[in-house]
Structure formats: C-alpha cells, structure tokens
Protein backbone atom coordinates (compact mmCIF):
# COMPACT_ATOMS: atom_id res chain seq x y z
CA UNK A 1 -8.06 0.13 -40.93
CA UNK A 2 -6.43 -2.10 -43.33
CA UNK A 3 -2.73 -1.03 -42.00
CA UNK A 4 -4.30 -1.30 -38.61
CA UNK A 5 -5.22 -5.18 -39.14
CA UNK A 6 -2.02 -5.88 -40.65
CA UNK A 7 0.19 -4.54 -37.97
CA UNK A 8 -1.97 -6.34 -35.44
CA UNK A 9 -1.30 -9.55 -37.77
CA UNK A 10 2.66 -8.93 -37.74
CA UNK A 11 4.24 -11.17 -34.82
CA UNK A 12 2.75 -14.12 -36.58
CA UNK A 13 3.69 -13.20 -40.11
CA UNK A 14 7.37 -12.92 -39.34
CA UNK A 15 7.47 -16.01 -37.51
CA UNK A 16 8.86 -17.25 -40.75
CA UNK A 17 10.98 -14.66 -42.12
CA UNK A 18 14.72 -14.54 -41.23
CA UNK A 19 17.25 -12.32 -40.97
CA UNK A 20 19.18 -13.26 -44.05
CA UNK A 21 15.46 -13.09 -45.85
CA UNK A 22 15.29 -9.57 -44.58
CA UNK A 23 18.89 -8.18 -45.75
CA UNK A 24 18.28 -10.16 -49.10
CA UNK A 25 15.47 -7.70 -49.38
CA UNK A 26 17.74 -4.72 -48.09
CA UNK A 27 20.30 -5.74 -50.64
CA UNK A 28 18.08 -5.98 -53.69
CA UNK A 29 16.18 -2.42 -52.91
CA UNK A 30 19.50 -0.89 -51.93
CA UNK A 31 21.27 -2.44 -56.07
CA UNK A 32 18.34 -1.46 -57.79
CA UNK A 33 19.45 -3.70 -60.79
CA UNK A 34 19.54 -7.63 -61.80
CA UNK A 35 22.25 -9.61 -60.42
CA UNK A 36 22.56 -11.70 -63.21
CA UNK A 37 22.63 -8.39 -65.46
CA UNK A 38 25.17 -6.84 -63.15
CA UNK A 39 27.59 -9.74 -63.04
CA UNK A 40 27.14 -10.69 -67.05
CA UNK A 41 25.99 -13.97 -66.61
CA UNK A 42 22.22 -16.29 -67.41
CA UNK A 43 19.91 -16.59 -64.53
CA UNK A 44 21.18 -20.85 -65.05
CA UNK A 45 24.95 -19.51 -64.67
CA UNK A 46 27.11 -22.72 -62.70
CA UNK A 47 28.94 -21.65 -59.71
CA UNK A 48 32.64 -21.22 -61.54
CA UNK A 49 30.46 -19.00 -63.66
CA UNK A 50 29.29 -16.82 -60.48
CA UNK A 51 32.89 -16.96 -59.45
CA UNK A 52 34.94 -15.70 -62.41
CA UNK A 53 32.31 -13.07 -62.63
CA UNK A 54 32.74 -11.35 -59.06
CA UNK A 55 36.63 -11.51 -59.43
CA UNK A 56 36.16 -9.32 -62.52
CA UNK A 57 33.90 -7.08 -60.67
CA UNK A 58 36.51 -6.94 -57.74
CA UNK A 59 39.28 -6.34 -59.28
CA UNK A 60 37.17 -3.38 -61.32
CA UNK A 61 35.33 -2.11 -57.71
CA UNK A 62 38.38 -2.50 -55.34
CA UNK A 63 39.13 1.01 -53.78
CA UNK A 64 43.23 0.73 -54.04
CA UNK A 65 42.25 0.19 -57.78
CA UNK A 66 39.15 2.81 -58.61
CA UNK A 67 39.15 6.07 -57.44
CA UNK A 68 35.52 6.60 -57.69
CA UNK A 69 33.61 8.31 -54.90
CA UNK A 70 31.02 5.34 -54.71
CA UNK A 71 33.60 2.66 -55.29
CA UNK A 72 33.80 1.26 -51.51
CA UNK A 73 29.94 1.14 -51.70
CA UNK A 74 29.75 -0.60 -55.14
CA UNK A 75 32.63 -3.18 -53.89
CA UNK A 76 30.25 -3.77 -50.57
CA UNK A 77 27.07 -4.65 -52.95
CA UNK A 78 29.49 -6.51 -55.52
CA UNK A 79 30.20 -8.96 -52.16
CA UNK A 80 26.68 -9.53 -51.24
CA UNK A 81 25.26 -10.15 -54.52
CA UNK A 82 28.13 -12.83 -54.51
CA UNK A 83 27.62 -14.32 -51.12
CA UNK A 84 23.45 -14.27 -52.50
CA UNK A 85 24.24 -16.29 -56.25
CA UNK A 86 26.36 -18.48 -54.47
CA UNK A 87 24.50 -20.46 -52.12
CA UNK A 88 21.69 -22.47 -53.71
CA UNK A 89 18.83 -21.35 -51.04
CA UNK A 90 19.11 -17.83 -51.45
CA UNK A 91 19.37 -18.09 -54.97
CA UNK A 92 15.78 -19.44 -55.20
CA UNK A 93 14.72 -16.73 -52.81
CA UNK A 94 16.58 -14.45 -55.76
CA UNK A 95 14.82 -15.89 -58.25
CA UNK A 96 11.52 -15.74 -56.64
CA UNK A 97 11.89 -12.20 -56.02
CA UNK A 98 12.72 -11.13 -59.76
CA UNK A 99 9.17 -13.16 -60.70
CA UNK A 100 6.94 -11.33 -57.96
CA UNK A 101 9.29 -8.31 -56.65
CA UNK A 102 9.42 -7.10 -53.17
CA UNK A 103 6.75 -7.20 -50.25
CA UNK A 104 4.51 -4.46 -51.10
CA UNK A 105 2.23 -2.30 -48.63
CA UNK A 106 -0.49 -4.98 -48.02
CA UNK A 107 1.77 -7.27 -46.93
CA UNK A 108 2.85 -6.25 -42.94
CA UNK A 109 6.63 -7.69 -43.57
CA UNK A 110 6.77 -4.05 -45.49
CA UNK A 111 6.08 -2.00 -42.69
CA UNK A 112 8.37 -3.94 -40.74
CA UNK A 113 11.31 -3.72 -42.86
CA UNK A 114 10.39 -0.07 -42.44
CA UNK A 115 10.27 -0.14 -38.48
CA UNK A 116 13.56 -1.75 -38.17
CA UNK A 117 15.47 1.16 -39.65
CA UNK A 118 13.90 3.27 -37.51
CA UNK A 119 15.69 4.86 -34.64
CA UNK A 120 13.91 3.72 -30.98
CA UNK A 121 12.82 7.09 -30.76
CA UNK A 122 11.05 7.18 -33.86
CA UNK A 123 9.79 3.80 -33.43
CA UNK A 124 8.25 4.78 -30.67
CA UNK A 125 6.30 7.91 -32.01
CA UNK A 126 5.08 6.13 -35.00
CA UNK A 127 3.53 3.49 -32.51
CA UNK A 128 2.32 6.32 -30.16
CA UNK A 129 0.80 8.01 -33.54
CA UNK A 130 -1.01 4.67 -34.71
CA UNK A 131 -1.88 3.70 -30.67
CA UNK A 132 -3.16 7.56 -30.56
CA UNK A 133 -5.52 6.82 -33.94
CA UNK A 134 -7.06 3.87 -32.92
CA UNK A 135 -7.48 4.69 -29.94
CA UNK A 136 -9.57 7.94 -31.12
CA UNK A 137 -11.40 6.04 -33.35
CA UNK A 138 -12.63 3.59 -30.55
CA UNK A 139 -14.29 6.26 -28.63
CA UNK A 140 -16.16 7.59 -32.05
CA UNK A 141 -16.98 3.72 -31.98
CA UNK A 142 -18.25 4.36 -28.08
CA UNK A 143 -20.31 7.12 -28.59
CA UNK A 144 -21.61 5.53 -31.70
CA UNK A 145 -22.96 2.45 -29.91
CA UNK A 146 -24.23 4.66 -26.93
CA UNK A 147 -26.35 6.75 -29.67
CA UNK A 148 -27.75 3.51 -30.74
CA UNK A 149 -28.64 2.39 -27.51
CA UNK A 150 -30.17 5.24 -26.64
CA UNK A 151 -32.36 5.98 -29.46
CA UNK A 152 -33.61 2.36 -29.34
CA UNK A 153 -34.92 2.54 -25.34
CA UNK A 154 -36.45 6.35 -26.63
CA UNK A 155 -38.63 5.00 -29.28
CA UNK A 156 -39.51 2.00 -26.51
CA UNK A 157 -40.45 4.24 -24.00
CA UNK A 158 -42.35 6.53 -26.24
CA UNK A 159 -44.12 4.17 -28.58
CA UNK A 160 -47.60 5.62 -29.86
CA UNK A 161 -46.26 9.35 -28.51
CA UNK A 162 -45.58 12.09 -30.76
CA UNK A 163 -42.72 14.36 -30.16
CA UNK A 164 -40.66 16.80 -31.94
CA UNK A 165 -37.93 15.73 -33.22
CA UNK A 166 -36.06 18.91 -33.11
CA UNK A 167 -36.36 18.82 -29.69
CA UNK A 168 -35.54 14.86 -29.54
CA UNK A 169 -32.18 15.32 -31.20
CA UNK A 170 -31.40 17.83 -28.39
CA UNK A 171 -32.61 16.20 -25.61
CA UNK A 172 -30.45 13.53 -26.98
CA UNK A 173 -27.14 15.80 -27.85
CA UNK A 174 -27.30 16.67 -23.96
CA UNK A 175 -27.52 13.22 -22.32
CA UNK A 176 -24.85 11.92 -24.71
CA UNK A 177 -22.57 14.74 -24.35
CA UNK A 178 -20.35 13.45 -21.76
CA UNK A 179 -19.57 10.43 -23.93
CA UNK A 180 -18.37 12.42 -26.77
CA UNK A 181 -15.09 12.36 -27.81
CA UNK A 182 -12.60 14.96 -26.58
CA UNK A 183 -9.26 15.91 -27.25
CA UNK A 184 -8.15 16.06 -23.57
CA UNK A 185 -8.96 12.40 -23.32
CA UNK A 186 -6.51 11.22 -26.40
CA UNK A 187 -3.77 8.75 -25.32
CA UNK A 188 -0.57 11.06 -25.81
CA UNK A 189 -2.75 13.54 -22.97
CA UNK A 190 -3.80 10.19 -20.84
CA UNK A 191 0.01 8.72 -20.84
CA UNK A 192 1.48 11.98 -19.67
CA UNK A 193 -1.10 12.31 -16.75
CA UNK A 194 -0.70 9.27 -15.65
CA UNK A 195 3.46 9.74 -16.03
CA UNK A 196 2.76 12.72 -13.93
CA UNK A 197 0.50 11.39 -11.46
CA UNK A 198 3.15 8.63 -10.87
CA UNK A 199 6.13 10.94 -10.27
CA UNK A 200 4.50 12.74 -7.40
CA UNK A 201 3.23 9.83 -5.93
CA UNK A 202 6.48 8.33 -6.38
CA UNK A 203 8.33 11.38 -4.42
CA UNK A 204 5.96 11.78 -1.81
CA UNK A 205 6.75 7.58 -0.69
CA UNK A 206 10.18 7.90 -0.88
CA UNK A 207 9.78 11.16 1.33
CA UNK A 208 7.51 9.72 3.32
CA UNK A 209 9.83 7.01 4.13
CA UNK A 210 12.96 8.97 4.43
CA UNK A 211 11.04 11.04 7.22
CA UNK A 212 10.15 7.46 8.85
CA UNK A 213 13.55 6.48 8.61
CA UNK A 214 15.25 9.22 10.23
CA UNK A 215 12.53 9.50 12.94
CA UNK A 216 13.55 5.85 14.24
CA UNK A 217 17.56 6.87 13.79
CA UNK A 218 16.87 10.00 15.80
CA UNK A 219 14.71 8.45 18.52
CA UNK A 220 12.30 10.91 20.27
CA UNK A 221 13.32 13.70 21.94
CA UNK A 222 13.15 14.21 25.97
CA UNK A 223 9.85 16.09 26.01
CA UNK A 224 7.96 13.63 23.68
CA UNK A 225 9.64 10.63 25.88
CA UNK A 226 8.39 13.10 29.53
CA UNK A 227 5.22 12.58 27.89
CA UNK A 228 5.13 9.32 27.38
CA UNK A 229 6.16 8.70 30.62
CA UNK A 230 3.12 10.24 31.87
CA UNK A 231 1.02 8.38 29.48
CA UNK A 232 2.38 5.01 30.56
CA UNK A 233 2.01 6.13 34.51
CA UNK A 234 -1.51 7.38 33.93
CA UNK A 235 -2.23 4.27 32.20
CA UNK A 236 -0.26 2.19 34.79
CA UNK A 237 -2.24 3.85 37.89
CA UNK A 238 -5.46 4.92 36.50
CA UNK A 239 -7.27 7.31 38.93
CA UNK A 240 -10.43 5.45 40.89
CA UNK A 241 -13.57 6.91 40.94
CA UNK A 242 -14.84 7.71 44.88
CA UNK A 243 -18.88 6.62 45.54
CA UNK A 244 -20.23 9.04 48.12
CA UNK A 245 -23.03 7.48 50.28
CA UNK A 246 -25.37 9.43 52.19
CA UNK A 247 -26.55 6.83 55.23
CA UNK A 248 -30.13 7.19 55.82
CA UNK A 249 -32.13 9.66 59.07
CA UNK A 250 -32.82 6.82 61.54
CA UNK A 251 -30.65 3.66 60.41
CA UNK A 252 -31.08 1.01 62.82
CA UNK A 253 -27.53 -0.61 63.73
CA UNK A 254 -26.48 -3.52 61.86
CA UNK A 255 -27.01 -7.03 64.05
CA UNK A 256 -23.72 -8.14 64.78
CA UNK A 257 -25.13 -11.63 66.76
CA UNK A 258 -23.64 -10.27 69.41
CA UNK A 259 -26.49 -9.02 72.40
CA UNK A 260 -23.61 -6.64 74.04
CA UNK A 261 -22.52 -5.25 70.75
CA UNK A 262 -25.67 -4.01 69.58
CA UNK A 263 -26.30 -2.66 72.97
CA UNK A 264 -23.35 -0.81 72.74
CA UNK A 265 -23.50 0.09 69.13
CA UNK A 266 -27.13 0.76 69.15
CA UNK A 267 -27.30 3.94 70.35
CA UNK A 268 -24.07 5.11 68.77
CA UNK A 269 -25.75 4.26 65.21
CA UNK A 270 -27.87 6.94 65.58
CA UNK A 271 -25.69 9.84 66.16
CA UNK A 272 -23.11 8.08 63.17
CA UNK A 273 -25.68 8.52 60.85
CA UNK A 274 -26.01 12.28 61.34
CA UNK A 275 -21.98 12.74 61.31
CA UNK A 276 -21.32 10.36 58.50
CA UNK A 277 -23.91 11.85 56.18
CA UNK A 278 -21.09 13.04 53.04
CA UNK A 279 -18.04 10.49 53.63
CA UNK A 280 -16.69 8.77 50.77
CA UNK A 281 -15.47 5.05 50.08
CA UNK A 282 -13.16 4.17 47.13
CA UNK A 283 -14.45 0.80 45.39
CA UNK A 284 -10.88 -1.06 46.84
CA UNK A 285 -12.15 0.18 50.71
CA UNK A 286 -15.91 -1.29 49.97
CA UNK A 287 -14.22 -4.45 48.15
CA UNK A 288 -12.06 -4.95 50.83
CA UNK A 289 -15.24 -4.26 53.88
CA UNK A 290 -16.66 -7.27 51.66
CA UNK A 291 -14.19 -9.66 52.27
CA UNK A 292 -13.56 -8.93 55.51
CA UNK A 293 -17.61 -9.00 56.45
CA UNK A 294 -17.70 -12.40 54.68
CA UNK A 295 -14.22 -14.10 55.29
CA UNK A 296 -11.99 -13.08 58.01
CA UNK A 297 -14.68 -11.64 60.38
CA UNK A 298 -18.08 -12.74 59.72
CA UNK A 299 -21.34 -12.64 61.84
CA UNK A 300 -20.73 -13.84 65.53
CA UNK A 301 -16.71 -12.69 66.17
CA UNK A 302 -15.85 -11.27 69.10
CA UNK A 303 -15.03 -7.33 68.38
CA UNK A 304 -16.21 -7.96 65.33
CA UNK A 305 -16.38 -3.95 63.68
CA UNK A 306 -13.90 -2.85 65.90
CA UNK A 307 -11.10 -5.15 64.33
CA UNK A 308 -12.26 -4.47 61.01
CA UNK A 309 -12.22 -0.47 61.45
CA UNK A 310 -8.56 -1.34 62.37
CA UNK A 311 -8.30 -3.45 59.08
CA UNK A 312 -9.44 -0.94 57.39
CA UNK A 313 -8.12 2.17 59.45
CA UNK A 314 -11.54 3.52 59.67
CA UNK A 315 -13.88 4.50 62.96
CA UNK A 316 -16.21 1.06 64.41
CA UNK A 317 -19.01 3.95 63.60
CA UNK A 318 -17.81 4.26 60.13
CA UNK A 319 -17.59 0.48 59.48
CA UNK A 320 -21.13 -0.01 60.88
CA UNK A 321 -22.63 2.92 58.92
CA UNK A 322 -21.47 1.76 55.56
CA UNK A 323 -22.62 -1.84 56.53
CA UNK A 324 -25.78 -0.70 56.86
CA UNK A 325 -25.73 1.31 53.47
CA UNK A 326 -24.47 -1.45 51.96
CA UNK A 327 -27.82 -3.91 53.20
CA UNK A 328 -30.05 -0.80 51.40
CA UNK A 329 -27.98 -1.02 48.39
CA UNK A 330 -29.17 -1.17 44.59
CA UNK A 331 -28.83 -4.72 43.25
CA UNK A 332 -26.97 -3.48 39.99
CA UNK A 333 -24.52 -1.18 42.42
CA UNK A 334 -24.23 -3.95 44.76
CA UNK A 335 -22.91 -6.34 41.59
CA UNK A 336 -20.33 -3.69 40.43
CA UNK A 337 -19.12 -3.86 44.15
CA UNK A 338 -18.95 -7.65 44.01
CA UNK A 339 -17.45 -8.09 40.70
CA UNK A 340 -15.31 -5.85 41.64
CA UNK A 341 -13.81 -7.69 44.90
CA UNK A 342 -13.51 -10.62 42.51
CA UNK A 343 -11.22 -9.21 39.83
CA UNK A 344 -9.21 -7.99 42.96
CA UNK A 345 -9.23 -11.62 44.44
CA UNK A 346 -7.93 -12.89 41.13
CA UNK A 347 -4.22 -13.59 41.39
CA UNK A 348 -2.10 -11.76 38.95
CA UNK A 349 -0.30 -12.73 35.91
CA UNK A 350 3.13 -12.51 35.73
CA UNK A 351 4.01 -9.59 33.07
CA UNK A 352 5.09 -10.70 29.89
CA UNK A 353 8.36 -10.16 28.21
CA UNK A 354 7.20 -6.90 26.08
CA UNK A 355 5.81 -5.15 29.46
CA UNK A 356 8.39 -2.41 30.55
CA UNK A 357 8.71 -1.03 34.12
CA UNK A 358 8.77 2.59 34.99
CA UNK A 359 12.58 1.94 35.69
CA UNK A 360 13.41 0.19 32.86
CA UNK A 361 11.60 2.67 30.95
CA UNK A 362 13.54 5.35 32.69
CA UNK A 363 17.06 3.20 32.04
CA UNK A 364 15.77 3.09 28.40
CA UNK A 365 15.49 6.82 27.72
CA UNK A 366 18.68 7.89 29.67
CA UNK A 367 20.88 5.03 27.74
CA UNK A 368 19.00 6.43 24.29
CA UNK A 369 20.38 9.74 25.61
CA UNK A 370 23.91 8.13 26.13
CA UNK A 371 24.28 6.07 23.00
CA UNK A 372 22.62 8.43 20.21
CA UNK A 373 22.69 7.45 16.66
CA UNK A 374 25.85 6.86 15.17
CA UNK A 375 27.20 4.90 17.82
CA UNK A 376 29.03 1.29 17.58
CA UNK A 377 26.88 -1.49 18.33
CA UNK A 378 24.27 0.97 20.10
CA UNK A 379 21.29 -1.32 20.87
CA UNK A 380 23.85 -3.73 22.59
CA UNK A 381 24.64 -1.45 24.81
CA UNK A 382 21.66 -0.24 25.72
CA UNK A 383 20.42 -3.89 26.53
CA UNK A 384 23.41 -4.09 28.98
CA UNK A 385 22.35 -1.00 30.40
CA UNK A 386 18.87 -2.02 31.27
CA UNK A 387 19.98 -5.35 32.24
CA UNK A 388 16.78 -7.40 31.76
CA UNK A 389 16.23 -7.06 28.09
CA UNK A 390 17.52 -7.99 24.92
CA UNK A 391 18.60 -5.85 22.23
CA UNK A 392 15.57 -7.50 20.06
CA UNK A 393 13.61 -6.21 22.64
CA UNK A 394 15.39 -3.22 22.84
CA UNK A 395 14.95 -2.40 19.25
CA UNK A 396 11.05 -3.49 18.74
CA UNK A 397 10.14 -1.19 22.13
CA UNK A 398 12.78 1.95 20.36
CA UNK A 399 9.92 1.00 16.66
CA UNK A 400 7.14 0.98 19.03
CA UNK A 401 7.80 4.98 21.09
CA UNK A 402 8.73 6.04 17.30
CA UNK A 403 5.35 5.07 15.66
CA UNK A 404 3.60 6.48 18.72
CA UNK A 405 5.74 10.15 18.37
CA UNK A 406 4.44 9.87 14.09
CA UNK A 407 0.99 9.28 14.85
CA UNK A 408 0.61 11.35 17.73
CA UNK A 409 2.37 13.87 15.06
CA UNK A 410 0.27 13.03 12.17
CA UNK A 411 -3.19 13.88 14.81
CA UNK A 412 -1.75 17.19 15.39
C-alpha cells in the first residue's frame, strides 16, 4: 500500500526535479565510484584543479589512445563527471548526494527513475499490473464493507432472537455471494471486454453507414419506386366510404312550398320509397344535396328538385327521397354530413414547395433512370428535366424515397 500511496503522490513530487537532476543520478549509479577519488583531487579542488585532472583522464581514456574494450564507455563517464565538478550547482547537488546517497525505495522519484527506462510497452504492463492490484483489492474492500453492513441490520432486525449461528453465517455466505470477488471481473478481463465490445460496435456503424450510403447513390429500384407510386396515389385519392340509406314504408313527400309540386310529387313519393329502398349516396353527393337545398335552390323555387336532380344527375324521385331521409336523420350523422360540406366549402391552399405531382413524380423516376450514379452534375440535370424544381429540392425528395425504401426494408 505504501508503493501504492507513493506512486499516487508522484506528479507532485517531481514537480521539482529536473532533467539534469535525473541524469546526475543516472551518472553517479552508472560510475559507481567518487568523483573526486576518480579524478585525484579534494572534494574543495578549484576549477584549474578539475581541469588539469580530466585532461589527464582524457588523454589516458581516449579510444585512438587505449585499446581497452570499455575505453569509449570510461571516456563517456570521464566527460560527465567533468561537465558535473565543473559547474558550481551541480556540484552541490554532488556533494549532497555523497552525504545522503541516492533516492531510495520510499521515496517515489525511485520508481520513476525506474519507469523512464522502461520501454512503453513495459511501462504499460507494470501500470496495468499495479491498476490490476488495486483494483482487486478494492472489491475485497467492497465486499468487506457489504459484510459489515449486513451483519449490523441482522443483529437489528433480530435483537432478543436466538439463532444459530451456523446457519447465520450461511444465510449470510448466500446473500453476499454475488458481491464476492471474482477473477472474471479483474481489470485486464474488464479492459479487453470492453476493447471487444467496442470493435463490433464500431464495425457494425461503419457498415451500417456504408449500406446507407450506397442506398442513396443507388437510388431505388423501379419496383420499389411502382410502389411508391401507388402509395402516393392511394394517399392522394383516398377511397370514400358510400352510406346506404334505406327510406322509410310510407314517407310523406317533402314540402317544397310549392301547392302544384307536392301535388305532383305526392303521390310519386310513395312508390319512390319502395324502389329506392338500397341506393347509395357518397358523402360529396349528400354534401353537395346540402348546399344546393340551402343555397342555390332553397324552399319556394320554381322546379325546385327537378333542377337539382339535374345538378346532381340523379332522378327528382331520388332527390326527394333522400331529402326526406335526411329530415329523419341522427343528429351525430347529420353533423358528420355538415362538417363535412364545410371542409369541402373551404378554399384550398396552394401546395407548398416540397409537394410533388404525380407527373413530376413520374419525370423524377424516369430522369433517376436516365442520369444513374456516376454521372456529371446528375441532380442538375434532373432539375432541368422536371422543370419546376431545384436540384436542392431534387436532392432532399431523392433522401426522402431512400429512407422510406430502408425503413420499409428494416419492417420486413
């Protein structure tokens, strides 16, 4: 733990070391001898002193002059211990040295004078070793604290209760077990998961974008687009519903206002309502009787369901009958029918800019066909093609019939 603490204390211990500290220490493990002893000279020796004594050593080191093996290295040390007695600073650092010796174990600047000769490699596996360690011992620590805690709410909960305590410690062994330490959950194992983990997730983004990317490049093909042609029409004109009214035994002909009318109608209502029983209005044919019975030809004109059967290229008998149905109505069916006629009385907006037409969807899909990918200044084209789109908006509606293929896809 000791080590521990001290290479946790390191950044801020060698905030005042430097580097010519640190290869003074090299230098003076590496001799292995006094300097002063090596040179021939008193620790108080003056600088000519220093001098004549390292052009003696030269001269005697010098490989052109000694033919030893370990002459270069000796000439090399005879250098440094010069360049060391020579400048006052260093000196003292000498000096101080020779009175307490080198950094020793408890101090962290040994370990890293150690580290720094390491290789990165082997830096990094004697960090992964210590990281590993601690790390072990902090989930001993864990399991420690959690076998505190739990003993301590035990004897709360069973104060004044007497219990085995063979049987305690193994009730106790099995609740704790799944904080116990295990070797599948050291940090070596836990780094190469996670290293793992984050290659495949890594590969299956970049192939899930390479499949994005040449989905938009290749542009759907001509059945996916024949769907979504069909899609867009279906969508475009949805299909409207048909009500089927069945017109009451016995309806009595609707009052027109008109004496002459209902004399001529009134017998005709009758026999309508037996050979009408079955027909079918669509909601735009009982919107538009609406307007018609309200607007153009109200109560009191001449003619009055004759001209709108024409309107509405229906029988008089057929216009009357469904008037009639329409007095017996159901309030909430009667609403539907009049909110109806108002949406359809509602002028409407112009389309905006990203609406397409069936032809200029058409256009679209036919220039995709004659520009595929590859070609010079495609989506340029293809606006000219169309005509009444840019290429912005060329490009954004080409994104928009991709993502629609993928997801459609991606359902499937």
């Amino acid at each position: 733990m000791r080590v521990i603490f001290h290479l946790l204390l390191l950044p801020f211990a060698l905030c005042q070391w430097t580097t010519e500290d640190l290869a003074l220490y090299d230098l003076v493990e590496e001799v292995g001898v006094n300097f002063y002893e090596w040179f021939d000279i008193p620790r108080d020796a003056t600088s000519n002193q220093v001098k004549k004594a390292y052009r003696k050593l030269t001269l005697e080191w010098h490989p052109d002059r000694n033919s030893a093996p370990d002459a270069t290295e000796k000439f090399r040390q005879v250098a440094g211990i010069y360049e060391v007695l020579k400048t006052t600073e260093l000196r003292e650092k000498y000096d101080n040295i020779l009175e307490n010796g080198l950094p020793s174990w408890r101090q962290p600047l040994y370990y890293y004078r150690r580290m720094r000769k390491l290789e990165w490699y082997e830096g990094i596996l004697v960090l992964l070793f210590i990281g590993t360690i601690a790390h072990y011992l902090m989930m001993w620590a864990a399991y420690f604290e959690k076998t505190l805690v739990y003993k301590q709410n035990l004897k709360k909960s069973k104060k004044g209760k007497k219990e085995d305590p063979i049987e305690a410690e193994k009730q106790m062994k099995e609740a704790l077990q799944e904080y116990l330490p295990k070797k599948s959950e050291l940090l070596p194992i836990l780094l190469a998961r996670g290293t793992l983990t984050l290659c495949k997730n890594l590969v299956l983004t970049a192939q899930d974008v390479m499949t994005k990317k040449e989905e938009i490049e290749e542009g759907p093909s001509e059945e996916e687009l024949a769907q979504i042609r069909r899609q867009q029409r279906a969508a475009a004109n949805p299909q409207q519903p048909e009500f089927k009214f069945e017109v009451a035994q016995g309806l009595k002909a609707v009052s027109t206002n008109d004496p002459e009318m209902e004399k001529k109608y009134a017998k005709e209502s009758e026999v309508v309502s037996q050979k009408q029983s079955g027909s079918s209005w669509t909601p735009d044919e009982l919107a538009h009787l609406v307007r018609l019975s309200t607007e153009k030809y109200p109560a009191g004109t001449p003619n009055r369901w004759e001209q709108m059967g024409r309107v509405l290229n229906r029988t008089p008998e057929d216009v009357i009958a469904m008037a009639g149905k329409m007095k017996q109505m159901k309030q909430e069916d009667y609403t539907k029918l009049l909110m109806t006629t108002i949406q359809q009385s509602v002028p409407i907006e112009e389309k905006s800019e990203d609406d397409w037409t069936q032809a200029e969807q058409k256009t679209f899909e036919l220039a995709l066909q004659k520009y595929p990918k590859g070609t010079d200044e495609r989506w340029e084209r293809i606006s000219e093609e169309i005509g009444t789109k840019t290429k912005k908006q060329v490009m954004v509606r080409f994104k928009q019939l991709a993502e629609m293929i993928r997801k459609k896809k991606s359902d499937n």
